[in-house]
Structures are given as C-alpha cells and as structure tokens.
ModelCIF file with pLDDT and N, C-alpha, C, O atoms, coordinates in Angstrom:
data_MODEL
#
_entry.id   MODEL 
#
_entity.id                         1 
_entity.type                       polymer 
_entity.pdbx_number_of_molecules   1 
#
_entity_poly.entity_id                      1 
_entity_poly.type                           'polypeptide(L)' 
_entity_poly.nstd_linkage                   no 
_entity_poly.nstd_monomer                   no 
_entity_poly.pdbx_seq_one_letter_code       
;(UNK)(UNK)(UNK)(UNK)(UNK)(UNK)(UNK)(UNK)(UNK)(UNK)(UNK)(UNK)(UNK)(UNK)(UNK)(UNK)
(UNK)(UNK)(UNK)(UNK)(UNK)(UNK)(UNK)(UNK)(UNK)(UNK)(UNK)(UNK)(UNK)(UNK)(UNK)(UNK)
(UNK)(UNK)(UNK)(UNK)(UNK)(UNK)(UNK)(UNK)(UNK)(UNK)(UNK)(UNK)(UNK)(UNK)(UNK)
;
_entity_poly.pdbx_seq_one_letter_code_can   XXXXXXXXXXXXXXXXXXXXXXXXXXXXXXXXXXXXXXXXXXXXXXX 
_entity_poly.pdbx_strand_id                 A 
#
loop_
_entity_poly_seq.entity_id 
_entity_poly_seq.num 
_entity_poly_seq.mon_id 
_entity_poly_seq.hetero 
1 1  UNK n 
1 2  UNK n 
1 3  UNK n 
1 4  UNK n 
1 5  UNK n 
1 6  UNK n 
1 7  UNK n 
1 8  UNK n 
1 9  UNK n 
1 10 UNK n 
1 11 UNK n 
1 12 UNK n 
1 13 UNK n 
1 14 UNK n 
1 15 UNK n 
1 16 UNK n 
1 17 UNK n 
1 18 UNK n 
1 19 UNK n 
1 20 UNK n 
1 21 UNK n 
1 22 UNK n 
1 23 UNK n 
1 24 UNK n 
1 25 UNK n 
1 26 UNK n 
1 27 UNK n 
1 28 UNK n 
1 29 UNK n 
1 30 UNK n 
1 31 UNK n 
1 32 UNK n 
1 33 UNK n 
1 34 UNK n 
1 35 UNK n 
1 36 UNK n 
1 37 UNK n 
1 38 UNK n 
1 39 UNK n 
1 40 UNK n 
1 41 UNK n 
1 42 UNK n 
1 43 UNK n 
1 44 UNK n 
1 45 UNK n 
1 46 UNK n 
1 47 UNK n 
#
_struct_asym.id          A 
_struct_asym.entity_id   1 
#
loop_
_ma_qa_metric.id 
_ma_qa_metric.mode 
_ma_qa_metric.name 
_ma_qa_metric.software_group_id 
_ma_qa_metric.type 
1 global pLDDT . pLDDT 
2 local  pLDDT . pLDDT 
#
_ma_qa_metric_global.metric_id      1 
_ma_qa_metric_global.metric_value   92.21 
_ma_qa_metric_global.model_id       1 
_ma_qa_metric_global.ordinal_id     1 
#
loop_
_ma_qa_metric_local.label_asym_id 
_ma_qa_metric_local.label_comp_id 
_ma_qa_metric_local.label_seq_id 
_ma_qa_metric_local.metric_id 
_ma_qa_metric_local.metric_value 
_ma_qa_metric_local.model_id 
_ma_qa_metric_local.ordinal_id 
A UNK 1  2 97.00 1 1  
A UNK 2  2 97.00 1 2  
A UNK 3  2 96.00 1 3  
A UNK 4  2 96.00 1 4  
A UNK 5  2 95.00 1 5  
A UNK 6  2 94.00 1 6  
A UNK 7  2 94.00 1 7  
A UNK 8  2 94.00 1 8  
A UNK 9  2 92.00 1 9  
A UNK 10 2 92.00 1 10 
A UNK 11 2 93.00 1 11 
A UNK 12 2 91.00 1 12 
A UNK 13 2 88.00 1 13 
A UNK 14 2 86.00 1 14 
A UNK 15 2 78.00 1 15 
A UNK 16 2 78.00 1 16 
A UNK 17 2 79.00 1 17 
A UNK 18 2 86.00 1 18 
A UNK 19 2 87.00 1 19 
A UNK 20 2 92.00 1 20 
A UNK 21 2 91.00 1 21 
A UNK 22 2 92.00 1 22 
A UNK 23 2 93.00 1 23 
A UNK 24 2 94.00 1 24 
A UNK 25 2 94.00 1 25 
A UNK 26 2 95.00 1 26 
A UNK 27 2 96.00 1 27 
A UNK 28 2 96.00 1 28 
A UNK 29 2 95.00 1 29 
A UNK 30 2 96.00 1 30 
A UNK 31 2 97.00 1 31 
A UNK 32 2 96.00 1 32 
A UNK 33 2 97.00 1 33 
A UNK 34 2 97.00 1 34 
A UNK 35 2 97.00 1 35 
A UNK 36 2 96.00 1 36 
A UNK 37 2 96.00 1 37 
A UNK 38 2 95.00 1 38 
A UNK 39 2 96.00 1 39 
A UNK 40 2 94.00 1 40 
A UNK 41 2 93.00 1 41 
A UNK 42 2 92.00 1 42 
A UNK 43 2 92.00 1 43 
A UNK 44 2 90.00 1 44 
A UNK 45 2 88.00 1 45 
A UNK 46 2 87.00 1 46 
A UNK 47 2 84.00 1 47 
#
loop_
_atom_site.group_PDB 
_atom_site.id 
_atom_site.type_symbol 
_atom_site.label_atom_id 
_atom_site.label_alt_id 
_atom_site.label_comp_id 
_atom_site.label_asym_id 
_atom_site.label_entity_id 
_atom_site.label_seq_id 
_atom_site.pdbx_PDB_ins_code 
_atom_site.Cartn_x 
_atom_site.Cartn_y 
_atom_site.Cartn_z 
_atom_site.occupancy 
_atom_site.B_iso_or_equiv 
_atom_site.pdbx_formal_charge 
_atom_site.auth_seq_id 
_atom_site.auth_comp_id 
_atom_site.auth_asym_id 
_atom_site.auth_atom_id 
_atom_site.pdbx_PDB_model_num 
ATOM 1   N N  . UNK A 1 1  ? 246.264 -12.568 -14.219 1.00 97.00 ? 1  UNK A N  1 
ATOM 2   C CA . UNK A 1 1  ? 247.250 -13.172 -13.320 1.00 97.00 ? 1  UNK A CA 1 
ATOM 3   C C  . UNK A 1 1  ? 246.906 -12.922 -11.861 1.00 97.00 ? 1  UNK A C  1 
ATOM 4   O O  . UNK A 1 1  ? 246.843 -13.834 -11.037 1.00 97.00 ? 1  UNK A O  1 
ATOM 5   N N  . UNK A 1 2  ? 246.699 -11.711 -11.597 1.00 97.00 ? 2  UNK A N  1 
ATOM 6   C CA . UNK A 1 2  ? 246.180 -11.222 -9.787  1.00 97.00 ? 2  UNK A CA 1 
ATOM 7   C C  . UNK A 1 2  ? 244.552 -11.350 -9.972  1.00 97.00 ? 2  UNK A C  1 
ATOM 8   O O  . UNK A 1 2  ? 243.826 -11.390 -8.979  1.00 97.00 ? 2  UNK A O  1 
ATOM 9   N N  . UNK A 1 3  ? 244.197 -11.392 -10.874 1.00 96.00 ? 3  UNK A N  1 
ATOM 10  C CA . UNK A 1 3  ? 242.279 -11.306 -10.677 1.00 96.00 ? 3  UNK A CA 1 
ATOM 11  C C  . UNK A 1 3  ? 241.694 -10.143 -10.553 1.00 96.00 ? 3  UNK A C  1 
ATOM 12  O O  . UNK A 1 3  ? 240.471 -10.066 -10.439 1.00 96.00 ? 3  UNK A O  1 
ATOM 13  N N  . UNK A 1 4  ? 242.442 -9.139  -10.558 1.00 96.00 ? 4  UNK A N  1 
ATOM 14  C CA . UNK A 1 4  ? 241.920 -7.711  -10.071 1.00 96.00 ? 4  UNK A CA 1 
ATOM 15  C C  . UNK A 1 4  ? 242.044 -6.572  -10.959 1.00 96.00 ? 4  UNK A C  1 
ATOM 16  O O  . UNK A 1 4  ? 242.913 -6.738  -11.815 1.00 96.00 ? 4  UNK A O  1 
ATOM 17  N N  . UNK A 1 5  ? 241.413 -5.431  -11.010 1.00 95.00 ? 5  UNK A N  1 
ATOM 18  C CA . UNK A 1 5  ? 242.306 -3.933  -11.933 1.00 95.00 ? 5  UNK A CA 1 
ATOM 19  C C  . UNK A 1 5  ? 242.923 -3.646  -11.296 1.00 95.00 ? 5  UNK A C  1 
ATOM 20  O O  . UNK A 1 5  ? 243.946 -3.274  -11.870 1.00 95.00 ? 5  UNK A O  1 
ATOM 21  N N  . UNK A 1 6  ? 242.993 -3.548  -10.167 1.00 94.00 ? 6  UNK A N  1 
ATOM 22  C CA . UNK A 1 6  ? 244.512 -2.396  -9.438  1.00 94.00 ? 6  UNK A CA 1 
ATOM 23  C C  . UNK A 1 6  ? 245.141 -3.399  -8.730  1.00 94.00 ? 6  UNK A C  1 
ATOM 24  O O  . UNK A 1 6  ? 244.734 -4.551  -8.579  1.00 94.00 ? 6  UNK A O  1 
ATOM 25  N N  . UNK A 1 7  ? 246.299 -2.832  -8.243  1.00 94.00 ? 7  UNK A N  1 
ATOM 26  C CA . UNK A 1 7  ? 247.541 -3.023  -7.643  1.00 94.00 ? 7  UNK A CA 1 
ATOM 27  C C  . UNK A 1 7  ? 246.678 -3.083  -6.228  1.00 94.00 ? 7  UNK A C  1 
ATOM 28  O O  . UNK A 1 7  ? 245.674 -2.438  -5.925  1.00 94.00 ? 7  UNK A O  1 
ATOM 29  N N  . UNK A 1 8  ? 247.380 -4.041  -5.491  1.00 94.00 ? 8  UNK A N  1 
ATOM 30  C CA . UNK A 1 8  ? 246.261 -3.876  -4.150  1.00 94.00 ? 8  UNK A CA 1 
ATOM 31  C C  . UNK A 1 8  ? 246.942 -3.195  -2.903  1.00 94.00 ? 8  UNK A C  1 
ATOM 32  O O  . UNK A 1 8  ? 246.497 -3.435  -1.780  1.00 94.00 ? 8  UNK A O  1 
ATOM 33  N N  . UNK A 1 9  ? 248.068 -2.310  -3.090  1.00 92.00 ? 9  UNK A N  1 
ATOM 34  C CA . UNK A 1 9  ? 247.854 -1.137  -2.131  1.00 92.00 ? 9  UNK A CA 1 
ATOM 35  C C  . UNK A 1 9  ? 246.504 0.318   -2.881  1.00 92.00 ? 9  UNK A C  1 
ATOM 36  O O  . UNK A 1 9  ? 246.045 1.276   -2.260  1.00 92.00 ? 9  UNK A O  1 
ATOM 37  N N  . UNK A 1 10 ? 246.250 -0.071  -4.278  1.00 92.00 ? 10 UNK A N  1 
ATOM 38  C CA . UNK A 1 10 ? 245.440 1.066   -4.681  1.00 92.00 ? 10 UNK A CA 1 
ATOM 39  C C  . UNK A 1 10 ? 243.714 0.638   -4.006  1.00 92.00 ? 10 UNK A C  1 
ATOM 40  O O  . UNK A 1 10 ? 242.737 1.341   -3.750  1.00 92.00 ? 10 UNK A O  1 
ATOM 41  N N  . UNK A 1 11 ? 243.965 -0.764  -3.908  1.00 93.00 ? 11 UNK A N  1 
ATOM 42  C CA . UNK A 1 11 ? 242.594 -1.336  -3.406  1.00 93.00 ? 11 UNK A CA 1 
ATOM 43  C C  . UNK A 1 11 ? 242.597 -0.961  -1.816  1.00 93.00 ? 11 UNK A C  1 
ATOM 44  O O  . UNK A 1 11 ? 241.535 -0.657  -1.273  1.00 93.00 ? 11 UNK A O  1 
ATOM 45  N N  . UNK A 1 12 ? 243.889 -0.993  -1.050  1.00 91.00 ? 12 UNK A N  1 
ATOM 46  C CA . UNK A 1 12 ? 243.536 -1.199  0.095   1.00 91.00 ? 12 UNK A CA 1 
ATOM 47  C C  . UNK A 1 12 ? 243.319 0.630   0.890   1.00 91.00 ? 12 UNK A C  1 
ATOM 48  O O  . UNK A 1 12 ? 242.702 1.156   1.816   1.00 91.00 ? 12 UNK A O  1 
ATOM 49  N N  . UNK A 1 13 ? 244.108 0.946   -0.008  1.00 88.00 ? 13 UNK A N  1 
ATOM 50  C CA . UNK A 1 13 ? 244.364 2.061   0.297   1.00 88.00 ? 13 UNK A CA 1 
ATOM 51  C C  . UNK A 1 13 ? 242.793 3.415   0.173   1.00 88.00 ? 13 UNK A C  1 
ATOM 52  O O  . UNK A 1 13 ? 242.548 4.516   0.667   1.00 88.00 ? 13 UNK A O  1 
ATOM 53  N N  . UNK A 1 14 ? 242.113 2.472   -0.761  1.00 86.00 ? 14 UNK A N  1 
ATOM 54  C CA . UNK A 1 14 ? 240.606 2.746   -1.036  1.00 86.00 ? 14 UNK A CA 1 
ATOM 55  C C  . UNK A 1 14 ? 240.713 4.286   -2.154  1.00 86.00 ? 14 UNK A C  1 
ATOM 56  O O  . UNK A 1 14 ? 240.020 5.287   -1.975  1.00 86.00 ? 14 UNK A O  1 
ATOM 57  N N  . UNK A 1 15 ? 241.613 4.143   -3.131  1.00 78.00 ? 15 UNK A N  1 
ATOM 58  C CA . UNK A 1 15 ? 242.014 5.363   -3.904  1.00 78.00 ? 15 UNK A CA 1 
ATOM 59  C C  . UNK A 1 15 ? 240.965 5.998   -4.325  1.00 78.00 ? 15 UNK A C  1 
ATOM 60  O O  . UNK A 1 15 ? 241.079 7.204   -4.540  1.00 78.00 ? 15 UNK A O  1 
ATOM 61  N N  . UNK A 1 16 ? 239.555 5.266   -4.567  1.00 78.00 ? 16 UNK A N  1 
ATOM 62  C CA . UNK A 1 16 ? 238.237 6.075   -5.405  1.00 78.00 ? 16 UNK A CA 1 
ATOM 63  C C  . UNK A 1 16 ? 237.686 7.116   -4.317  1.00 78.00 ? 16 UNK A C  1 
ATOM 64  O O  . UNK A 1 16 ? 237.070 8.164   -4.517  1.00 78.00 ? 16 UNK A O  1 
ATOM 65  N N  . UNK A 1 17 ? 238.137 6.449   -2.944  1.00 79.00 ? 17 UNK A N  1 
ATOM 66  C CA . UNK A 1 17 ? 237.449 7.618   -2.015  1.00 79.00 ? 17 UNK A CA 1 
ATOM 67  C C  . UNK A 1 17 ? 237.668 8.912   -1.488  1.00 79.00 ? 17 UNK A C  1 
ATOM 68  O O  . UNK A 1 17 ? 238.658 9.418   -2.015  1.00 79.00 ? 17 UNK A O  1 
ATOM 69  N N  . UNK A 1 18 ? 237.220 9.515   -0.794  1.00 86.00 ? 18 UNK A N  1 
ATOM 70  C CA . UNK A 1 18 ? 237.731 10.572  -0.665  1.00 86.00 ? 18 UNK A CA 1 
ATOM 71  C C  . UNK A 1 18 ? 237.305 10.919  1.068   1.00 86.00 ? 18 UNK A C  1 
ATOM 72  O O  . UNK A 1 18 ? 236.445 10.432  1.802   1.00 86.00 ? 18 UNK A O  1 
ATOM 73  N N  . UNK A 1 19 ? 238.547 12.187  1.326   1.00 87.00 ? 19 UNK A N  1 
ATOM 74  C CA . UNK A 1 19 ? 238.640 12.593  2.729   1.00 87.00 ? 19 UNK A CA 1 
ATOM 75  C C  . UNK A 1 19 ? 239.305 13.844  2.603   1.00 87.00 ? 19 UNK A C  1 
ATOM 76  O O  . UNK A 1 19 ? 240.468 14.137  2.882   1.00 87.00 ? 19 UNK A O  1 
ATOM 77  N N  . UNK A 1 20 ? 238.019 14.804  1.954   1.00 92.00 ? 20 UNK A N  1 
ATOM 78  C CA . UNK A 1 20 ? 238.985 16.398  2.118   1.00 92.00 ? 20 UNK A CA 1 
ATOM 79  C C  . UNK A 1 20 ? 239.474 16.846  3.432   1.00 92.00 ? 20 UNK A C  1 
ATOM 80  O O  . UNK A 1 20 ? 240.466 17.568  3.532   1.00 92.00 ? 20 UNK A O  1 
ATOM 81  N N  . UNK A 1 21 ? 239.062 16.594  4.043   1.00 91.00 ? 21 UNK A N  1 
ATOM 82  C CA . UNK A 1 21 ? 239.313 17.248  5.664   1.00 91.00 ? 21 UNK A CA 1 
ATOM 83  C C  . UNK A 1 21 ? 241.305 16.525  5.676   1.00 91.00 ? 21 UNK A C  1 
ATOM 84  O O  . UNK A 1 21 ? 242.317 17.082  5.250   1.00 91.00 ? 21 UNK A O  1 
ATOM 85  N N  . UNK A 1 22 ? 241.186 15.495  6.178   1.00 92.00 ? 22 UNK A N  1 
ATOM 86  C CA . UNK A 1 22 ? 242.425 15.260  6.112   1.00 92.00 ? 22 UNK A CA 1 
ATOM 87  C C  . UNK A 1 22 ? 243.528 15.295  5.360   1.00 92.00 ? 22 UNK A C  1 
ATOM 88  O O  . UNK A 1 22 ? 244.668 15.409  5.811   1.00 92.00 ? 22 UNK A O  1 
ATOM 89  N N  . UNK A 1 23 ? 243.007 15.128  3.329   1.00 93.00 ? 23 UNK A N  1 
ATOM 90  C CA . UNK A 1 23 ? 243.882 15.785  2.786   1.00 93.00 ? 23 UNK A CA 1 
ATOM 91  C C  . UNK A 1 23 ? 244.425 16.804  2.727   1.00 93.00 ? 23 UNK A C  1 
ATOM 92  O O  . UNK A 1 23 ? 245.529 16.897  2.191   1.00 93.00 ? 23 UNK A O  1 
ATOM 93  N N  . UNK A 1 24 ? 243.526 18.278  3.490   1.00 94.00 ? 24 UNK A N  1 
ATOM 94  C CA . UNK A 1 24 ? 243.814 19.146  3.310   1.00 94.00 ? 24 UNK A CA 1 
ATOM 95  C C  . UNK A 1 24 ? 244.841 19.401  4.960   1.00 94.00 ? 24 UNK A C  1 
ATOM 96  O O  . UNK A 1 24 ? 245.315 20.497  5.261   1.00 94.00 ? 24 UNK A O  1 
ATOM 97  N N  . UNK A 1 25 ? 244.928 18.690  5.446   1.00 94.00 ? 25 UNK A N  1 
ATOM 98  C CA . UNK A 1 25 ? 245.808 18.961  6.756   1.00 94.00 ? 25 UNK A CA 1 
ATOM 99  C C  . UNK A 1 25 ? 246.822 17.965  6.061   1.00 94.00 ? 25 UNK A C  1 
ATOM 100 O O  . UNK A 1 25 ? 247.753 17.937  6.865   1.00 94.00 ? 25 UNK A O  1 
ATOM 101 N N  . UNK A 1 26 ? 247.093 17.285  5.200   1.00 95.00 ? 26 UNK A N  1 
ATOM 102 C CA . UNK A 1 26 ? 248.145 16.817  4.615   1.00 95.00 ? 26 UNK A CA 1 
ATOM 103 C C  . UNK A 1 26 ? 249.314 17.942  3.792   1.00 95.00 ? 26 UNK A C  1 
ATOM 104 O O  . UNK A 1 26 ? 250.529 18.109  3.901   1.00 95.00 ? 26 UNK A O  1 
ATOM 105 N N  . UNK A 1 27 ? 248.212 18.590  2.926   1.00 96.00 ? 27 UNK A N  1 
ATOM 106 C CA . UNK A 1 27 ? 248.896 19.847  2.019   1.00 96.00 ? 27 UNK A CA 1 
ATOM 107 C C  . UNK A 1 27 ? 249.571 20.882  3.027   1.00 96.00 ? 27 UNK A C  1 
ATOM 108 O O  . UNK A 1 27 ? 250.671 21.356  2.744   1.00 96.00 ? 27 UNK A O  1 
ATOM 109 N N  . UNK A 1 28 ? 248.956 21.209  4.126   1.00 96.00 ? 28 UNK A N  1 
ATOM 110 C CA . UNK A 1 28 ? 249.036 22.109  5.196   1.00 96.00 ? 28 UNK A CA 1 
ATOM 111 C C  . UNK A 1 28 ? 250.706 21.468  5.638   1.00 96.00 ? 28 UNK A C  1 
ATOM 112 O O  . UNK A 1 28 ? 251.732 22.132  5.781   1.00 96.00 ? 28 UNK A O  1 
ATOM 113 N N  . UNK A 1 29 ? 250.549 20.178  5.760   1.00 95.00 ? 29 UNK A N  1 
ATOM 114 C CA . UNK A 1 29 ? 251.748 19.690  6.825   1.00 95.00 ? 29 UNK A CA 1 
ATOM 115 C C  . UNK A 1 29 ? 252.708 20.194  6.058   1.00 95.00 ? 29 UNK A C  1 
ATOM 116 O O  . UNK A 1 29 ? 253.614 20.870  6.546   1.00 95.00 ? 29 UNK A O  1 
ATOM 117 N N  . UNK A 1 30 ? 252.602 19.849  4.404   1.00 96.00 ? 30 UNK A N  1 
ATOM 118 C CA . UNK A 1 30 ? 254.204 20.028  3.182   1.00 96.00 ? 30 UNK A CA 1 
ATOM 119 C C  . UNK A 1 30 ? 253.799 21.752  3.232   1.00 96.00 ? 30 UNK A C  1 
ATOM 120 O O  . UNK A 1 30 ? 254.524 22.291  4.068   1.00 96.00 ? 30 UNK A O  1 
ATOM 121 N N  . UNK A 1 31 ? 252.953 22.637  2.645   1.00 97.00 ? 31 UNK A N  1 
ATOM 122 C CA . UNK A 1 31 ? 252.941 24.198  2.657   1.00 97.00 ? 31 UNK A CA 1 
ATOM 123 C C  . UNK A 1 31 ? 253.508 25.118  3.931   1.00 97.00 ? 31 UNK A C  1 
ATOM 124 O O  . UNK A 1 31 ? 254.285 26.070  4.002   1.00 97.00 ? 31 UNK A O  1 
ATOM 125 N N  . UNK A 1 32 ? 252.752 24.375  4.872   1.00 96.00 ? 32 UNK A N  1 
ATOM 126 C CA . UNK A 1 32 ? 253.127 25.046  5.906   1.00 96.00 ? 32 UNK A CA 1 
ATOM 127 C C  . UNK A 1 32 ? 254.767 25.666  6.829   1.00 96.00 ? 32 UNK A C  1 
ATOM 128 O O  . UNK A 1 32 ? 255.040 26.816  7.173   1.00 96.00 ? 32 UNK A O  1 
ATOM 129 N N  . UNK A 1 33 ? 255.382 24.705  6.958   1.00 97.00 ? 33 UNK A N  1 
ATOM 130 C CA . UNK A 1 33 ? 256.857 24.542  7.584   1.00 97.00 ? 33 UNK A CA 1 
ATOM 131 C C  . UNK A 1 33 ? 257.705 24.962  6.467   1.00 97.00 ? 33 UNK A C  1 
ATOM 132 O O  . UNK A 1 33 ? 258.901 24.975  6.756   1.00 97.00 ? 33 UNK A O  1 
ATOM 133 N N  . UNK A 1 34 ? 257.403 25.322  5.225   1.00 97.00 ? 34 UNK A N  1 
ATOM 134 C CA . UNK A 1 34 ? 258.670 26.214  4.667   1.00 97.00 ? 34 UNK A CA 1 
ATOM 135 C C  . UNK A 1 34 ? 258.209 27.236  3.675   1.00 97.00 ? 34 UNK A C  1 
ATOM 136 O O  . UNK A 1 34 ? 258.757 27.642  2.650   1.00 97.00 ? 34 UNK A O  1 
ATOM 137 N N  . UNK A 1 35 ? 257.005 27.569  4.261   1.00 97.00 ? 35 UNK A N  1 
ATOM 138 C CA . UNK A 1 35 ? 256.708 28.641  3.917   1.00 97.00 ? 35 UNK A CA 1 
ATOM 139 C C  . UNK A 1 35 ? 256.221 28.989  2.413   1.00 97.00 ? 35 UNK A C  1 
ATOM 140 O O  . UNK A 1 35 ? 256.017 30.097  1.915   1.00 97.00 ? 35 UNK A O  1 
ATOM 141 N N  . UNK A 1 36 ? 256.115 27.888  1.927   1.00 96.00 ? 36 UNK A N  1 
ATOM 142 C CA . UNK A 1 36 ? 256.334 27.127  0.238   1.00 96.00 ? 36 UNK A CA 1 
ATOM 143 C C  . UNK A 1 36 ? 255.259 28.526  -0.574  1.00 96.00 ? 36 UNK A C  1 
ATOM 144 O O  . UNK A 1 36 ? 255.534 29.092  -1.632  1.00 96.00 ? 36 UNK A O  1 
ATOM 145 N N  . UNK A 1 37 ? 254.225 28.753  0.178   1.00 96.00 ? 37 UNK A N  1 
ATOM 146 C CA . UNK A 1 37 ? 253.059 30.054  -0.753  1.00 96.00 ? 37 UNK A CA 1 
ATOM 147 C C  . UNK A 1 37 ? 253.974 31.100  -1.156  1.00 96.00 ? 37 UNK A C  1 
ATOM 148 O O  . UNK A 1 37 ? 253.703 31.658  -2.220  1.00 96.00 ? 37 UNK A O  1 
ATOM 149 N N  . UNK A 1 38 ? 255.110 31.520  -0.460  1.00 95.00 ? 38 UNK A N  1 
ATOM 150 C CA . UNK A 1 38 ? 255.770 32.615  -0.850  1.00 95.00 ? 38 UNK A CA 1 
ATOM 151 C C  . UNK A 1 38 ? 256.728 32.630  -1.961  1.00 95.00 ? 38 UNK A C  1 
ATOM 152 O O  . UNK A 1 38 ? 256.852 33.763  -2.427  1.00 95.00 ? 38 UNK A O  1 
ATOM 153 N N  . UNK A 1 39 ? 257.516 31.647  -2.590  1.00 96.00 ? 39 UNK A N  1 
ATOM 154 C CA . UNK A 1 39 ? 257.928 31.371  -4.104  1.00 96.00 ? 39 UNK A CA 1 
ATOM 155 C C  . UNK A 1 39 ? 256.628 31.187  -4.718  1.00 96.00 ? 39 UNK A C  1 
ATOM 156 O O  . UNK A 1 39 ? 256.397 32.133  -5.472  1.00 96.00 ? 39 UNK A O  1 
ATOM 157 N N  . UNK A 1 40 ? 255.626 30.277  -4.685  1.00 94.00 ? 40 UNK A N  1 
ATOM 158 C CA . UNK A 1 40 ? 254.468 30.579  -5.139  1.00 94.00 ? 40 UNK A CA 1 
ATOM 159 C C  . UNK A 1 40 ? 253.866 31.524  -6.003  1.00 94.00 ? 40 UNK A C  1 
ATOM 160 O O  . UNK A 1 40 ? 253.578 31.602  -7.197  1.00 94.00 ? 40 UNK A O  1 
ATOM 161 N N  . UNK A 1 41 ? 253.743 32.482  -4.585  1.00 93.00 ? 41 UNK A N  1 
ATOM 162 C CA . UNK A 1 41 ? 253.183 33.482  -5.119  1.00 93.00 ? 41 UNK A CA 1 
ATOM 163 C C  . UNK A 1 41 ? 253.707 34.315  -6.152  1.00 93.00 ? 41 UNK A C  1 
ATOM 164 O O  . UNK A 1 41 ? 253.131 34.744  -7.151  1.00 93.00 ? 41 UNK A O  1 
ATOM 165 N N  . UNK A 1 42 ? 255.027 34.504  -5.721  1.00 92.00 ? 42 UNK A N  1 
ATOM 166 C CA . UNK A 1 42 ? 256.265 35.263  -6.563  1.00 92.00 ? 42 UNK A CA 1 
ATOM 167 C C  . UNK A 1 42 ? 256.042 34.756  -7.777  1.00 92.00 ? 42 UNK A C  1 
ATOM 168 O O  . UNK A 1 42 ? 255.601 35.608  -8.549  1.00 92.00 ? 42 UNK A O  1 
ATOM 169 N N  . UNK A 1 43 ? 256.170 33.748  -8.219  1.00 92.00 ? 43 UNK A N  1 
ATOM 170 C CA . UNK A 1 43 ? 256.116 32.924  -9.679  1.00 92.00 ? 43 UNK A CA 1 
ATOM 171 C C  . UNK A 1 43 ? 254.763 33.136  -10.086 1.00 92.00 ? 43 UNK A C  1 
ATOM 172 O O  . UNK A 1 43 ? 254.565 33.427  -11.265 1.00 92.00 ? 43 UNK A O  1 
ATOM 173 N N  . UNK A 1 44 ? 254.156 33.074  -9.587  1.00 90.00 ? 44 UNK A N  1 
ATOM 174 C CA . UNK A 1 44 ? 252.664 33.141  -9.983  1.00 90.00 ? 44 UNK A CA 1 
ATOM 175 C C  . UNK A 1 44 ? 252.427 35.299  -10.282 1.00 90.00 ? 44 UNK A C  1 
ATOM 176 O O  . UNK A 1 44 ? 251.928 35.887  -11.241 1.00 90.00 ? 44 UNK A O  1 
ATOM 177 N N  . UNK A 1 45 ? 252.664 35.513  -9.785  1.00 88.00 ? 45 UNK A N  1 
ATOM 178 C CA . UNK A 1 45 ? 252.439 37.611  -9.769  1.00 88.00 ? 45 UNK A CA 1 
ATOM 179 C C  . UNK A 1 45 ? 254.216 37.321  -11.231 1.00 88.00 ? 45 UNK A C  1 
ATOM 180 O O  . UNK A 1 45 ? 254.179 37.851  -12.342 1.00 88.00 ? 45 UNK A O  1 
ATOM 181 N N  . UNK A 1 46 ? 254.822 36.888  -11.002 1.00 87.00 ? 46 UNK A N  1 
ATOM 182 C CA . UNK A 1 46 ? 255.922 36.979  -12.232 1.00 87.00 ? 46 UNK A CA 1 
ATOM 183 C C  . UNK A 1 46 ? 255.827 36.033  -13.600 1.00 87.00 ? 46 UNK A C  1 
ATOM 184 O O  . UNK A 1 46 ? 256.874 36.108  -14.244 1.00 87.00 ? 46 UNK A O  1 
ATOM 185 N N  . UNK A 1 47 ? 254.861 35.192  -14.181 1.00 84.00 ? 47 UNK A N  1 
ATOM 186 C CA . UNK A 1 47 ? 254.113 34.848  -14.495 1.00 84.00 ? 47 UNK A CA 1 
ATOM 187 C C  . UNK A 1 47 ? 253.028 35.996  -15.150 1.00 84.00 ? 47 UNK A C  1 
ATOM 188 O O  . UNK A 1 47 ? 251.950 35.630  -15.617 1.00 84.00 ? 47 UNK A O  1 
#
C-alpha cells in the first residue's frame, strides 16, 4: 500500500544509524536533573 518497510518518520528519522555522542547527552538530559542514578543504584545494591 505505502511501497516501503517502515513507517516514514522511521525512514526519515534515519533509525539504522547511529550518533553516540548525542545520544548520550540525550540520556544525560533525562539522568541528570533528578538525580535518577541514586534509586538506581539503591535497587540495583538491593537487588
């Protein structure tokens, strides 16, 4: 029906590729501001 395998935000969005540098200032943006490693860790050492 579309001619394609993916959905074309997965095409445009270029999903096969990759950009560690910026993903990892992505994870940083959500970890960072609430402090999120410290339940983390807790669960993880209680665990």
């Amino acid at each position: 029906y579309y001619g394609v395998l993916l959905p074309l935000p997965a095409i445009a969005k270029e999903a096969s590729g990759s950009d560690w540098r910026r993903g990892g200032r992505y994870a940083q943006d959500f970890v960072a501001p609430y402090f999120l490693w410290l339940p983390i860790v807790a669960l993880v050492a209680l665990v």
